[in-house]
C-alpha atoms as a PDB file:
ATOM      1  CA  UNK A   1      44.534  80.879  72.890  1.00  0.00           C
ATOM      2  CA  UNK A   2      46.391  84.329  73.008  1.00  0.00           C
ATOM      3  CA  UNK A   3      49.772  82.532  72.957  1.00  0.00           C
ATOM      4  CA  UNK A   4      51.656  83.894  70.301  1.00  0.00           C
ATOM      5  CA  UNK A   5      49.203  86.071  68.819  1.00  0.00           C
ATOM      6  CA  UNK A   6      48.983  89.976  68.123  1.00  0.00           C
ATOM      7  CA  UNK A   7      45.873  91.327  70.672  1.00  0.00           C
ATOM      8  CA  UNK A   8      44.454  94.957  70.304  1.00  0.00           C
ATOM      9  CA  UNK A   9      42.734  96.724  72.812  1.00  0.00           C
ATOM     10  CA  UNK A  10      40.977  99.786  71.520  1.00  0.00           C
ATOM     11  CA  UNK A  11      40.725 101.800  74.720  1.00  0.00           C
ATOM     12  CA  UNK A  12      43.522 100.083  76.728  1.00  0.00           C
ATOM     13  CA  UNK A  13      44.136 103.008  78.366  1.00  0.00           C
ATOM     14  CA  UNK A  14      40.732 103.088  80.487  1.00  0.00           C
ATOM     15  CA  UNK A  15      40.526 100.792  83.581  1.00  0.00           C
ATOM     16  CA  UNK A  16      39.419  97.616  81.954  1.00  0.00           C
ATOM     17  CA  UNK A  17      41.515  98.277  79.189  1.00  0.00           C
ATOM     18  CA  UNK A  18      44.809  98.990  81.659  1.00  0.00           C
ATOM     19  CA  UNK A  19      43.651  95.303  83.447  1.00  0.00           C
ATOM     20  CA  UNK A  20      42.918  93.691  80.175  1.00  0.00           C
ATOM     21  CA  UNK A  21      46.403  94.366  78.979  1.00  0.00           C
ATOM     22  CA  UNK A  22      48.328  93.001  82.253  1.00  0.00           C
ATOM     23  CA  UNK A  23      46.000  89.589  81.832  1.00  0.00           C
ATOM     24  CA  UNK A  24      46.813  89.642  77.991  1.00  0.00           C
ATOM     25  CA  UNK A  25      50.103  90.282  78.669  1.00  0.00           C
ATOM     26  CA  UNK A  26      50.568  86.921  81.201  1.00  0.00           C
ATOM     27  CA  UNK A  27      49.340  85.051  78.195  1.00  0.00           C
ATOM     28  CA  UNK A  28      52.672  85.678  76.502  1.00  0.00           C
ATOM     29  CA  UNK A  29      51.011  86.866  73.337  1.00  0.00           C
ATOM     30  CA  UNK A  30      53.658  87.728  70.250  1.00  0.00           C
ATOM     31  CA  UNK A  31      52.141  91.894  70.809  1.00  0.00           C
ATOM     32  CA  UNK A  32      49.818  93.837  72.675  1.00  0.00           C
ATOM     33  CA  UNK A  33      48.749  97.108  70.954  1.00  0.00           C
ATOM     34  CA  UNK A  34      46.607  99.688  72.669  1.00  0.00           C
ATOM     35  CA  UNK A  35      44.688 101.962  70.682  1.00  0.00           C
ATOM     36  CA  UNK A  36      43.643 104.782  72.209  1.00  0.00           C
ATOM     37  CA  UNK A  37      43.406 108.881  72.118  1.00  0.00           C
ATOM     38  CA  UNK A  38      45.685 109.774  75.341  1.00  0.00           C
ATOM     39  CA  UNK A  39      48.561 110.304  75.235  1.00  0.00           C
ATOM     40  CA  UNK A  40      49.920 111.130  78.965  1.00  0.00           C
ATOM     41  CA  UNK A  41      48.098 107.820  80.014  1.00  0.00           C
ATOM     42  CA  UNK A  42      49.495 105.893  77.251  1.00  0.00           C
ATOM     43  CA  UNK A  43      53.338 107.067  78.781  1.00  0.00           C
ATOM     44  CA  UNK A  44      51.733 106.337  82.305  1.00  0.00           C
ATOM     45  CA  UNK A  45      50.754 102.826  80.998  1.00  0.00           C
ATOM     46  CA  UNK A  46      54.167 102.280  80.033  1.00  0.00           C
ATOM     47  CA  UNK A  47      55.948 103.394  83.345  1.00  0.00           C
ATOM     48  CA  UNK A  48      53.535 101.258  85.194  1.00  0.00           C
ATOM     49  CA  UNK A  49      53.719  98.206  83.199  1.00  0.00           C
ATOM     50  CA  UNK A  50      57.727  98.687  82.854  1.00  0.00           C
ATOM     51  CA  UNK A  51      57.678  99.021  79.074  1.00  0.00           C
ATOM     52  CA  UNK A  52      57.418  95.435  78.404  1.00  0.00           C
ATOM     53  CA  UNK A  53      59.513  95.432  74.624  1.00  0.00           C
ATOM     54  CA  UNK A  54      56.182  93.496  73.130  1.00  0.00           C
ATOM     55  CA  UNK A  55      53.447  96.451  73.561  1.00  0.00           C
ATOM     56  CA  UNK A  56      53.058  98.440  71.319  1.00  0.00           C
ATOM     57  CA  UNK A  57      51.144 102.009  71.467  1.00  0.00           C
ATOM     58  CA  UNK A  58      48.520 103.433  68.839  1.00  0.00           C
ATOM     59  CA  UNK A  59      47.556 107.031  69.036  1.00  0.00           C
ATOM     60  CA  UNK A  60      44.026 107.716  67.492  1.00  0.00           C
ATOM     61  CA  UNK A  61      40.636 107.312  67.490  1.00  0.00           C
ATOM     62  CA  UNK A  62      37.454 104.687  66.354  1.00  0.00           C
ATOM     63  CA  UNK A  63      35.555 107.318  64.518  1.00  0.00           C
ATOM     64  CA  UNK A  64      38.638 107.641  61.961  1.00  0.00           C
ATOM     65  CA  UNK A  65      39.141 104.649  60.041  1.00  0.00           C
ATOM     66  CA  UNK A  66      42.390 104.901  58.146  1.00  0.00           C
ATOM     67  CA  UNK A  67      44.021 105.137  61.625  1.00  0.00           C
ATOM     68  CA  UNK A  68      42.069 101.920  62.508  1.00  0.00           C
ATOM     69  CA  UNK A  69      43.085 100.297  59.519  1.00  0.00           C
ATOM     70  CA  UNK A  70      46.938 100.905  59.890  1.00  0.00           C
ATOM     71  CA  UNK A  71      46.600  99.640  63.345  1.00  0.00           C
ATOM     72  CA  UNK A  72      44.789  96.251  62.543  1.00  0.00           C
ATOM     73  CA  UNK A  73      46.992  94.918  60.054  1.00  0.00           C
ATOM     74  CA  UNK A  74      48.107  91.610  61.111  1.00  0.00           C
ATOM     75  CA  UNK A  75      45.910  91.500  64.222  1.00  0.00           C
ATOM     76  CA  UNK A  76      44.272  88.044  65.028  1.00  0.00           C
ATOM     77  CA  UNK A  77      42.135  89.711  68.426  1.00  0.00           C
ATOM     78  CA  UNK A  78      40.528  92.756  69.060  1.00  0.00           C
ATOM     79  CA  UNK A  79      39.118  93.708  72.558  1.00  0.00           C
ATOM     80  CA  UNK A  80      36.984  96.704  71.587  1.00  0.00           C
ATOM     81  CA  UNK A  81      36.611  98.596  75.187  1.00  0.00           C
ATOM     82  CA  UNK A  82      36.634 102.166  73.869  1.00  0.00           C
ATOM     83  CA  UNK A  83      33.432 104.135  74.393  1.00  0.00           C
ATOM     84  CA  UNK A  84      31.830 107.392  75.963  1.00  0.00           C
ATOM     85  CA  UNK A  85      30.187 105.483  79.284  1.00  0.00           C
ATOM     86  CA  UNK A  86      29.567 108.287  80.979  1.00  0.00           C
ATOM     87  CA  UNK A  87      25.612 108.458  81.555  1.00  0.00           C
ATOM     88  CA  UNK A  88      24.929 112.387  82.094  1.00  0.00           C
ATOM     89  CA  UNK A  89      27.784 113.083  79.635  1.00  0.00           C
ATOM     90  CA  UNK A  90      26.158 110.838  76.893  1.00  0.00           C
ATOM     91  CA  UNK A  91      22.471 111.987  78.081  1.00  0.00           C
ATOM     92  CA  UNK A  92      24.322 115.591  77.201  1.00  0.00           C
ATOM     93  CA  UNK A  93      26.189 115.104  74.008  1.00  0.00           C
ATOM     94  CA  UNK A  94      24.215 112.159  72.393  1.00  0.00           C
ATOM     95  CA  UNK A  95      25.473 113.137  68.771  1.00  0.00           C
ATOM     96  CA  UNK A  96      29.356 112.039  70.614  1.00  0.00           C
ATOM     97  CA  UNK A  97      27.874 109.030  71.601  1.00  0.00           C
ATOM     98  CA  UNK A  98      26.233 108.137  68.423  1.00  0.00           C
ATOM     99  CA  UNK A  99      29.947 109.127  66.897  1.00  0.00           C
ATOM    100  CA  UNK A 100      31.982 107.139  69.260  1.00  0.00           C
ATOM    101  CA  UNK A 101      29.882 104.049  70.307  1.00  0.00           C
ATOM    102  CA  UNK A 102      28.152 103.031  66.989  1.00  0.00           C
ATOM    103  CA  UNK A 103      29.693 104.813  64.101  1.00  0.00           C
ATOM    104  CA  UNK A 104      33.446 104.319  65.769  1.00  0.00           C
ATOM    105  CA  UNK A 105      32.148 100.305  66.392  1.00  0.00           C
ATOM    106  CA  UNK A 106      31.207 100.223  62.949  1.00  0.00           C
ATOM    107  CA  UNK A 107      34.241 101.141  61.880  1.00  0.00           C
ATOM    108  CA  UNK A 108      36.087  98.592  64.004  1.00  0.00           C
ATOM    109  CA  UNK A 109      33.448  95.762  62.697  1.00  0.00           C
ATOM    110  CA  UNK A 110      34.473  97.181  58.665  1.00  0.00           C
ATOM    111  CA  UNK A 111      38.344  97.272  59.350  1.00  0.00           C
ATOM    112  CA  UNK A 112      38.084  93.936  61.395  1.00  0.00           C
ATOM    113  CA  UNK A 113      36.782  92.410  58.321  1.00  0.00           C
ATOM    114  CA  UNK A 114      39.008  94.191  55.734  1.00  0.00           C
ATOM    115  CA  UNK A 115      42.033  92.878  57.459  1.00  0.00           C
ATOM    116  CA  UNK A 116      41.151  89.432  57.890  1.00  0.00           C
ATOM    117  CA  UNK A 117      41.146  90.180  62.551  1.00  0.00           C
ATOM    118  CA  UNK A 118      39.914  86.343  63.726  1.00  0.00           C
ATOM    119  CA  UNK A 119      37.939  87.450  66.480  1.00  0.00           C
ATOM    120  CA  UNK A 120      36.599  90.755  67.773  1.00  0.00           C
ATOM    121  CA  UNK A 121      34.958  90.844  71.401  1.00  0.00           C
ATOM    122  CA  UNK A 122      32.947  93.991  72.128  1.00  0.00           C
ATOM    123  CA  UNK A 123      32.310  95.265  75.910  1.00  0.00           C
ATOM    124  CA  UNK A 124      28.828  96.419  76.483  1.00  0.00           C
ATOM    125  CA  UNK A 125      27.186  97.228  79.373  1.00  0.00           C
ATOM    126  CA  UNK A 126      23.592  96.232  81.723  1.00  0.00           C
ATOM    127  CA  UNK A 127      22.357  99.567  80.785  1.00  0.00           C
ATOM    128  CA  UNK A 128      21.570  98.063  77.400  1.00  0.00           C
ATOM    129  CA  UNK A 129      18.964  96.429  79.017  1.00  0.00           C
ATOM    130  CA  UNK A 130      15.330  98.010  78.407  1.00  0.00           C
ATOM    131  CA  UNK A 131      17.872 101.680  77.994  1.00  0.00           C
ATOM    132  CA  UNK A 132      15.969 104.529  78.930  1.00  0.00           C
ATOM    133  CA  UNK A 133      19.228 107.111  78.432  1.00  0.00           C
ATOM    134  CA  UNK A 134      21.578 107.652  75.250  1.00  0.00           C
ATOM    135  CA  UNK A 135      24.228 105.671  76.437  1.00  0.00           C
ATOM    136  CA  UNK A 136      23.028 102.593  77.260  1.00  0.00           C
ATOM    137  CA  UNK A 137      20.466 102.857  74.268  1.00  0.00           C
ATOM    138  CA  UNK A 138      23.709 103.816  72.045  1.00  0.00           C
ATOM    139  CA  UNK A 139      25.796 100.640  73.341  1.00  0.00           C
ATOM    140  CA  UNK A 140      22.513  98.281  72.362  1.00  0.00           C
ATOM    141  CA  UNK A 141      22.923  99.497  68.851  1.00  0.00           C
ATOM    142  CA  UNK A 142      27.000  98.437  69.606  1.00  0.00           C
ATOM    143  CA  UNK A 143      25.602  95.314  70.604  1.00  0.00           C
ATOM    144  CA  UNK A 144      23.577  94.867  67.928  1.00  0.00           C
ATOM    145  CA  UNK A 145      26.082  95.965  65.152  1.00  0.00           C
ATOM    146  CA  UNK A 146      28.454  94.087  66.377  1.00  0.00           C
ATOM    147  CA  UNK A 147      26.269  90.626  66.451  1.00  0.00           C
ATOM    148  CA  UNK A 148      24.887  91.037  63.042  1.00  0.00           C
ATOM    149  CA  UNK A 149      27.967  91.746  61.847  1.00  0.00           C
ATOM    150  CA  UNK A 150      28.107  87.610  61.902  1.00  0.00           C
ATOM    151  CA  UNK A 151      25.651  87.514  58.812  1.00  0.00           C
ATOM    152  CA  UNK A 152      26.914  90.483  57.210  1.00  0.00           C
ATOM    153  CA  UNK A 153      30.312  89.303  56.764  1.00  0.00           C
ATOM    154  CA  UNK A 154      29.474  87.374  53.571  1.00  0.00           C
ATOM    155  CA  UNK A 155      32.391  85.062  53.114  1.00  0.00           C
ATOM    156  CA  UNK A 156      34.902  86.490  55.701  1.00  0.00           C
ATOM    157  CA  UNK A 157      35.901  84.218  58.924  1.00  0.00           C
ATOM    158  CA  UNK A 158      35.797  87.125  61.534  1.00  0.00           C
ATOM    159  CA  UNK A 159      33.709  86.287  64.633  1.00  0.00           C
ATOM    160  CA  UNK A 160      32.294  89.398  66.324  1.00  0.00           C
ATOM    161  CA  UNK A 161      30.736  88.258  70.142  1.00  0.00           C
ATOM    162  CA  UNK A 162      30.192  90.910  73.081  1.00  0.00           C
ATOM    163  CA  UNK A 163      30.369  90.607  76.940  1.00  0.00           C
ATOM    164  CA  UNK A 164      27.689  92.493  79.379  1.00  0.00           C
ATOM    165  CA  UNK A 165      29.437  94.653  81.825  1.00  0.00           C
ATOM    166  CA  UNK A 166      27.571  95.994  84.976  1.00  0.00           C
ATOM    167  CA  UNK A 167      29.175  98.697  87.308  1.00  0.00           C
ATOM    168  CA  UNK A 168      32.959  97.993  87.455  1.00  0.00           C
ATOM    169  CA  UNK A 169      34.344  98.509  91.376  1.00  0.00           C
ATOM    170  CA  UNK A 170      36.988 101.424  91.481  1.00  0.00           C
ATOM    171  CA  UNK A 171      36.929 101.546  87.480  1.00  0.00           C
ATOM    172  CA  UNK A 172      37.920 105.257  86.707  1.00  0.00           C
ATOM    173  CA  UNK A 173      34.390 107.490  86.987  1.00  0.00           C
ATOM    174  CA  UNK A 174      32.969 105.055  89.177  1.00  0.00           C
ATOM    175  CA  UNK A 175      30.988 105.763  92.099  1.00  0.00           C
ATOM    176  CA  UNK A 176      33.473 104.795  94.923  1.00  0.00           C
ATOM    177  CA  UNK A 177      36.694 106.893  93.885  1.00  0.00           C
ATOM    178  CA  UNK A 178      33.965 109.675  93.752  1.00  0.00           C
ATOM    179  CA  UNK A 179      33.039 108.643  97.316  1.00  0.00           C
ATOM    180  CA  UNK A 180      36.706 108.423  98.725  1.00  0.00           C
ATOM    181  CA  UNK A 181      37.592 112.157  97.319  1.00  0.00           C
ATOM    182  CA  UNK A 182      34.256 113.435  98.998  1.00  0.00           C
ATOM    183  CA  UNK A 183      35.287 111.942 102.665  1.00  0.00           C
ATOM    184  CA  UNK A 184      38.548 113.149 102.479  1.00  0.00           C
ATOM    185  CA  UNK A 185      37.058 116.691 101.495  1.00  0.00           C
ATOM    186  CA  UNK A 186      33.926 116.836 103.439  1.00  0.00           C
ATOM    187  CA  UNK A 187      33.023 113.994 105.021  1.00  0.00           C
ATOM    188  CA  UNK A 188      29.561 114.021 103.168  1.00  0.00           C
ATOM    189  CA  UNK A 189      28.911 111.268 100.668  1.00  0.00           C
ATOM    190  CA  UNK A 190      26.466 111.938  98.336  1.00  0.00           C
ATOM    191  CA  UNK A 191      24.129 109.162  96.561  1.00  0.00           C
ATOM    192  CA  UNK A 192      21.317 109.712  93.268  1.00  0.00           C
ATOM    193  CA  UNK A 193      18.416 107.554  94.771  1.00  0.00           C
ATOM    194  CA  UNK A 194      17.272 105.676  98.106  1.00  0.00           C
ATOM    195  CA  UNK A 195      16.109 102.771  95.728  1.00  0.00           C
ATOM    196  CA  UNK A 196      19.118 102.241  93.624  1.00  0.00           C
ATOM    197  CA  UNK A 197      20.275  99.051  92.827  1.00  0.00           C
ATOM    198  CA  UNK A 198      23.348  98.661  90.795  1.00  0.00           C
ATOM    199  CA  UNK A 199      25.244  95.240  89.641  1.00  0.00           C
ATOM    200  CA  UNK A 200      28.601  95.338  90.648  1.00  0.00           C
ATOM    201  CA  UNK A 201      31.789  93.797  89.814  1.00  0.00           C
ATOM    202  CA  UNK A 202      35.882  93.584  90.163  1.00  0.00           C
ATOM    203  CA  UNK A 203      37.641  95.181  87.186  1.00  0.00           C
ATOM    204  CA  UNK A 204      39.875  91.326  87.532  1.00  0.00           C
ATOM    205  CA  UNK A 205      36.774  89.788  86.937  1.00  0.00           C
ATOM    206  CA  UNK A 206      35.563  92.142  84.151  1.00  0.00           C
ATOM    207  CA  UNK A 207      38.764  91.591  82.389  1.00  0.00           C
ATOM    208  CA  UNK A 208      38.904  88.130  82.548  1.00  0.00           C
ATOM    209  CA  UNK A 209      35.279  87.511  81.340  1.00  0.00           C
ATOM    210  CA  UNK A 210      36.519  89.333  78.134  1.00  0.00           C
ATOM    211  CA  UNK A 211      39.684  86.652  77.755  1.00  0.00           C
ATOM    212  CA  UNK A 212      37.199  83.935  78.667  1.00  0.00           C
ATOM    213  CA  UNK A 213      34.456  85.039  75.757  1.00  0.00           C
ATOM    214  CA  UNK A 214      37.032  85.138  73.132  1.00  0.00           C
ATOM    215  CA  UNK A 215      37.785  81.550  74.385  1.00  0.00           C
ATOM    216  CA  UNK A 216      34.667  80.249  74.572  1.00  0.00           C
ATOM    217  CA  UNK A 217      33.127  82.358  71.378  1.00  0.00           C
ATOM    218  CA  UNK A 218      31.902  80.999  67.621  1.00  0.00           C
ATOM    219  CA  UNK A 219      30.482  84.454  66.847  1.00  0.00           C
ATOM    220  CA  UNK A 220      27.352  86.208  67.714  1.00  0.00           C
ATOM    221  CA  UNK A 221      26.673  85.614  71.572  1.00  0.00           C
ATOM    222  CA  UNK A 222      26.580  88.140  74.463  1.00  0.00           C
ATOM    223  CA  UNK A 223      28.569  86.879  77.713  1.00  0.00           C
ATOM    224  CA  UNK A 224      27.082  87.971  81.350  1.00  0.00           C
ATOM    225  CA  UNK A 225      28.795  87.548  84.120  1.00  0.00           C
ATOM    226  CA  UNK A 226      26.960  86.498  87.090  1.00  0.00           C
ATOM    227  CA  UNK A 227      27.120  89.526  89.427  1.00  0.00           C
ATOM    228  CA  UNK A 228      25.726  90.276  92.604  1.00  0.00           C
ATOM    229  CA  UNK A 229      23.123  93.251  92.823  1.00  0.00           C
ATOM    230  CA  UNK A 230      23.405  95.874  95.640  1.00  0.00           C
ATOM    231  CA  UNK A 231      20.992  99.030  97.107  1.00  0.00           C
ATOM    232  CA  UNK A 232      23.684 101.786  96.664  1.00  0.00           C
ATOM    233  CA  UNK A 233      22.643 103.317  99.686  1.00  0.00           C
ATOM    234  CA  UNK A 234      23.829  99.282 101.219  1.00  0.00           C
ATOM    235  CA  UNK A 235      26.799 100.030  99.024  1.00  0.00           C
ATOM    236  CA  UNK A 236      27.802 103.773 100.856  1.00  0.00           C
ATOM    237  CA  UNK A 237      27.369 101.967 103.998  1.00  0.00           C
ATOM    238  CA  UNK A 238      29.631  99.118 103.348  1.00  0.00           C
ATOM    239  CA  UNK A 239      32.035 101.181 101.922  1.00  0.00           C
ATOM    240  CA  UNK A 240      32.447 103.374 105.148  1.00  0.00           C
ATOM    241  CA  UNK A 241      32.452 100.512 107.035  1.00  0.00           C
ATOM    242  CA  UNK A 242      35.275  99.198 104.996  1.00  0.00           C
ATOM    243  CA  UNK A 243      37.611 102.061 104.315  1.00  0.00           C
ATOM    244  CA  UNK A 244      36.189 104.527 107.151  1.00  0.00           C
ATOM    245  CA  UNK A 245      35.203 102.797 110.139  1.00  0.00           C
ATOM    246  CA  UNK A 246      36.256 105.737 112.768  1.00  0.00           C
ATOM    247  CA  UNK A 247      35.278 108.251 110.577  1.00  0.00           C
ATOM    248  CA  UNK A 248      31.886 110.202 111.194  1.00  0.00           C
ATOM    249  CA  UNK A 249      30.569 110.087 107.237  1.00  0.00           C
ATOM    250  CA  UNK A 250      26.830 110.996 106.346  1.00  0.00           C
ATOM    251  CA  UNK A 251      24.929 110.125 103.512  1.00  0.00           C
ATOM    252  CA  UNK A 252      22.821 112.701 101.314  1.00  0.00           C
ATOM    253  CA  UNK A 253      20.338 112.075  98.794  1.00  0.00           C
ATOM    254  CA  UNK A 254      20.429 114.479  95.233  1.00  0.00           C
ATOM    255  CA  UNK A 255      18.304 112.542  92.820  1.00  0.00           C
ATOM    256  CA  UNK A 256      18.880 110.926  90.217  1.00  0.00           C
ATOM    257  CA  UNK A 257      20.794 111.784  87.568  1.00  0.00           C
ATOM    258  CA  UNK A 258      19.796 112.118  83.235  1.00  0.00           C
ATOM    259  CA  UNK A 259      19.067 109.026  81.582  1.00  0.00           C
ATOM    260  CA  UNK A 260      19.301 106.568  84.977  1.00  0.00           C
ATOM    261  CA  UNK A 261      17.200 103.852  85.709  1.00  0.00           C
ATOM    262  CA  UNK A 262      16.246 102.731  89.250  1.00  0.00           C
ATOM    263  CA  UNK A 263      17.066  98.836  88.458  1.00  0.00           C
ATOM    264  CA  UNK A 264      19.564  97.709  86.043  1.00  0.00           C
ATOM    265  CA  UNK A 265      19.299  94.170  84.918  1.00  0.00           C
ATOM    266  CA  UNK A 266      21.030  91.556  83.547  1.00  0.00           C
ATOM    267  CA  UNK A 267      18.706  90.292  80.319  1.00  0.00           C
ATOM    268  CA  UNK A 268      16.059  91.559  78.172  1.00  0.00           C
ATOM    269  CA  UNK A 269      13.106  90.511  76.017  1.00  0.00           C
ATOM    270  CA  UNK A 270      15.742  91.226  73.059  1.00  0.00           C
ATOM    271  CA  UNK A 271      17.881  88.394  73.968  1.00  0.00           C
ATOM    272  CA  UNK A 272      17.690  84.888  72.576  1.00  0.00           C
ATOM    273  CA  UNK A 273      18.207  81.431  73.699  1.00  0.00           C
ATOM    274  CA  UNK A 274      20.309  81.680  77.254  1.00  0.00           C
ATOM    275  CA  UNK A 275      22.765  78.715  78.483  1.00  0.00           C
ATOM    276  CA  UNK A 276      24.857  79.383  81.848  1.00  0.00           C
ATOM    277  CA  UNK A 277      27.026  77.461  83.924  1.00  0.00           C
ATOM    278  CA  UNK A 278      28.118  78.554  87.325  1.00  0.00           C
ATOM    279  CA  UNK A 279      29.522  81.780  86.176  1.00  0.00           C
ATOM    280  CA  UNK A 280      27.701  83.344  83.342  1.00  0.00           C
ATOM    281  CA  UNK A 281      25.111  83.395  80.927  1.00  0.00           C
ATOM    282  CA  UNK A 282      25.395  83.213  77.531  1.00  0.00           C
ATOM    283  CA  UNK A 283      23.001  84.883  75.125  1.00  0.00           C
ATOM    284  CA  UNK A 284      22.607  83.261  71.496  1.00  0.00           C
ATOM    285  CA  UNK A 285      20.136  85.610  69.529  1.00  0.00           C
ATOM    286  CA  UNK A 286      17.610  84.265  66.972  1.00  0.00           C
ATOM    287  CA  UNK A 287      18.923  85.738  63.905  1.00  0.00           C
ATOM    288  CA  UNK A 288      16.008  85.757  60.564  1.00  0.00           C
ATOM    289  CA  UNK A 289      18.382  85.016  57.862  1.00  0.00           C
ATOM    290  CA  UNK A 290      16.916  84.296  54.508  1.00  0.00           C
ATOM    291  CA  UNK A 291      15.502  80.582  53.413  1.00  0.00           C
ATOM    292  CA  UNK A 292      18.130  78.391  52.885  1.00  0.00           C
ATOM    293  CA  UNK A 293      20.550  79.497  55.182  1.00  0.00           C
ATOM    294  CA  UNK A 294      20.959  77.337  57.609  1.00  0.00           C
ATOM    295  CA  UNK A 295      21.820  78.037  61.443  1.00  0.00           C
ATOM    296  CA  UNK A 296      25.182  75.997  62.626  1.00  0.00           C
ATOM    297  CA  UNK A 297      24.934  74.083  65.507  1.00  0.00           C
ATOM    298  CA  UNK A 298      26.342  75.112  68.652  1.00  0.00           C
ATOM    299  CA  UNK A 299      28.411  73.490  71.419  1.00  0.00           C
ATOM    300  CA  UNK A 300      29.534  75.146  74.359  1.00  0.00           C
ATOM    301  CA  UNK A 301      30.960  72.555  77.124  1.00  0.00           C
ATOM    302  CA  UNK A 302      29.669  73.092  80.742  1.00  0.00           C
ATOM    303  CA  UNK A 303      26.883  75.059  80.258  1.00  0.00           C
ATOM    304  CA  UNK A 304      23.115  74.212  79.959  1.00  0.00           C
ATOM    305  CA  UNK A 305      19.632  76.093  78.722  1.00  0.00           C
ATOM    306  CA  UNK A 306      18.864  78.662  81.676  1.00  0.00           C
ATOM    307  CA  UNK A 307      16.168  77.393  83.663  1.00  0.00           C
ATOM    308  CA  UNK A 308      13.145  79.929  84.201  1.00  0.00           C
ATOM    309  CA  UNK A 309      12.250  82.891  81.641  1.00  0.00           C
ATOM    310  CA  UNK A 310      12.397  86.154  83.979  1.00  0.00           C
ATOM    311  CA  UNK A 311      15.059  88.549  82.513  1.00  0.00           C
ATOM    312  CA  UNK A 312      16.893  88.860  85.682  1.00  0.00           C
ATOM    313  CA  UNK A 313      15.905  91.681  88.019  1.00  0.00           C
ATOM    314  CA  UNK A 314      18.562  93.315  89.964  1.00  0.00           C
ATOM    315  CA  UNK A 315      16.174  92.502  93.266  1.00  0.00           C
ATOM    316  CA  UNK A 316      16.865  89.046  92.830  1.00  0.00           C
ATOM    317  CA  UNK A 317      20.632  89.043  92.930  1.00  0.00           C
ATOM    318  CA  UNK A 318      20.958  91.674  95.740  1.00  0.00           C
ATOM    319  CA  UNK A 319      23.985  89.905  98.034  1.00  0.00           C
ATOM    320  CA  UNK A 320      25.593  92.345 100.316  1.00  0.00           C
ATOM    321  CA  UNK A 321      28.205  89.991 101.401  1.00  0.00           C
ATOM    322  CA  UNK A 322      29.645  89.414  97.752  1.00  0.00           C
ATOM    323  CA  UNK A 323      30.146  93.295  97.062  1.00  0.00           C
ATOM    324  CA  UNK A 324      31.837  93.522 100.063  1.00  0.00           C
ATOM    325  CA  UNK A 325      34.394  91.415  99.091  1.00  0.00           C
ATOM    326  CA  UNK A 326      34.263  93.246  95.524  1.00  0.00           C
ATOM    327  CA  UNK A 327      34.802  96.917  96.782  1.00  0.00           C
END
């Protein structure tokens, strides 16, 4: 599908974004442009990726539109990655949240439409889920922007769709860089809660879960990957085991942080109708629209209506085994 096309990446310096490009890349699209606000990584980016002559590399920011604008024209995707993610940090500065992950999204969803982008894909998060914290309550109002954005588009042909992130293994501000630095400094790791769960998943499989939504997509449905669930205190454990087997590590407890929840999960009581297949779910909201509007029909092949109505406790998907292989 990306064949020949011009992809952006807002944020395609960040560690999806850096793994989104090399997949987008092997789909020999016509240009990759990153948009983003670094610009040491963006040079990094380029070493690392041996300037390939069809990227292309955007200085600016999603809060300031006319930048967007000059950087969408001609675009037929847009992976929208960009976003503040940290929790404390958005639990801290909630007014740059509210700038960056739903005033900057509108601004993608109003410049995507103004320049005639086919398809936009949005990357949310599990914290979006019942959010108790800015961030994760910020990225549901991405969410939400981003699938309304489907009926507000009057006559336009842009399709806006998201995909549901959990915790992304080694992604940059993750937990287990964090945990490498403080063995080779101390040989103390330090974890938030006893309790904890947290989904997990390989920044490969993140990426290709967006590239598979903007396959699959017709505009308006959330994409969750299937992930495995694990007790982060399991997760220190397995990680020593893995990377420090002869090295005497101990774990210490130091609460949990602003704006965290115990147990992330997967769906909510705001989601719609759910289909999955082997790999994911897919979320189709029920959208009021006004009397005489009618709702398409929808095909998607390989997947069926999820059987059961929980919303998907972490508990239930806790599988030590499959974040092993992960980390």
């Amino acid at each position: 599908m990306l064949k020949g096309k011009i992809v952006l990446i807002t944020g395609g310096t960040g560690s999806i974004g850096r793994e989104l490009i090399r997949q987008v890349l092997a789909e020999k699209p016509a240009q990759v442009r990153v948009f983003s606000r670094d610009e040491s990584k963006q040079h990094q980016l380029l070493e690392d990726l041996k300037h390939p002559k069809n990227l292309r590399l955007f200085i600016g920011d999603i809060r300031d539109k006319e930048r967007l604008a000059f950087a969408f024209q001609n675009v037929d995707v847009v992976f929208h990655a960009a976003a503040l993610k940290h929790v404390p940090s958005c639990e801290y500065n909630p007014f740059e949240a509210v700038a960056t992950n739903i005033i900057g999204s509108q601004n993608i969803i109003d410049v995507a439409l103004k320049k005639g982008v086919d398809k936009v894909v949005a990357i949310s998060t599990d914290k979006v889920v019942d959010p108790v914290g800015v961030m994760g309550t910020s990225k549901l109002m991405m969410e939400k922007l981003m699938i309304n954005a489907n009926y507000y588009k009057g006559d336009a042909t842009t399709k806006f769709s998201c995909v549901r992130f959990g915790n992304v293994a080694w992604a940059r501000g993750s937990v287990l860089p964090l945990w490498k630095t403080q063995v080779e400094q101390g040989g103390t790791i330090t974890i938030t809660n006893n309790e904890m769960t947290r989904f997990m998943m390989s920044i490969e499989d993140a990426s290709r879960l967006v590239i598979e939504a903007s396959e699959l997509m017709q505009g308006g449905e959330t994409f969750i990957l299937k992930m495995p669930s694990i007790a982060l205190v399991d997760l220190a454990k397995e990680f020593v085991r893995k990377y420090y087997p002869k090295k005497k590590v101990s774990i210490k407890m130091i609460g949990s942080r602003a704006g965290e929840k115990v147990h992330e999960a997967l769906i909510g009581p705001g989601d719609g109708e759910m289909l999955e297949n082997g790999r994911m779910y897919i979320s189709i909201p029920h959208i009021w629209v006004h009397t005489g509007v009618e709702e398409r029909k929808r095909a998607y092949p390989g997947f069926k209506k999820r059987a059961g109505t929980d919303e998907c406790p972490s508990l239930n998907f806790i599988d030590v085994k499959a974040v092993r292989e992960i980390i």
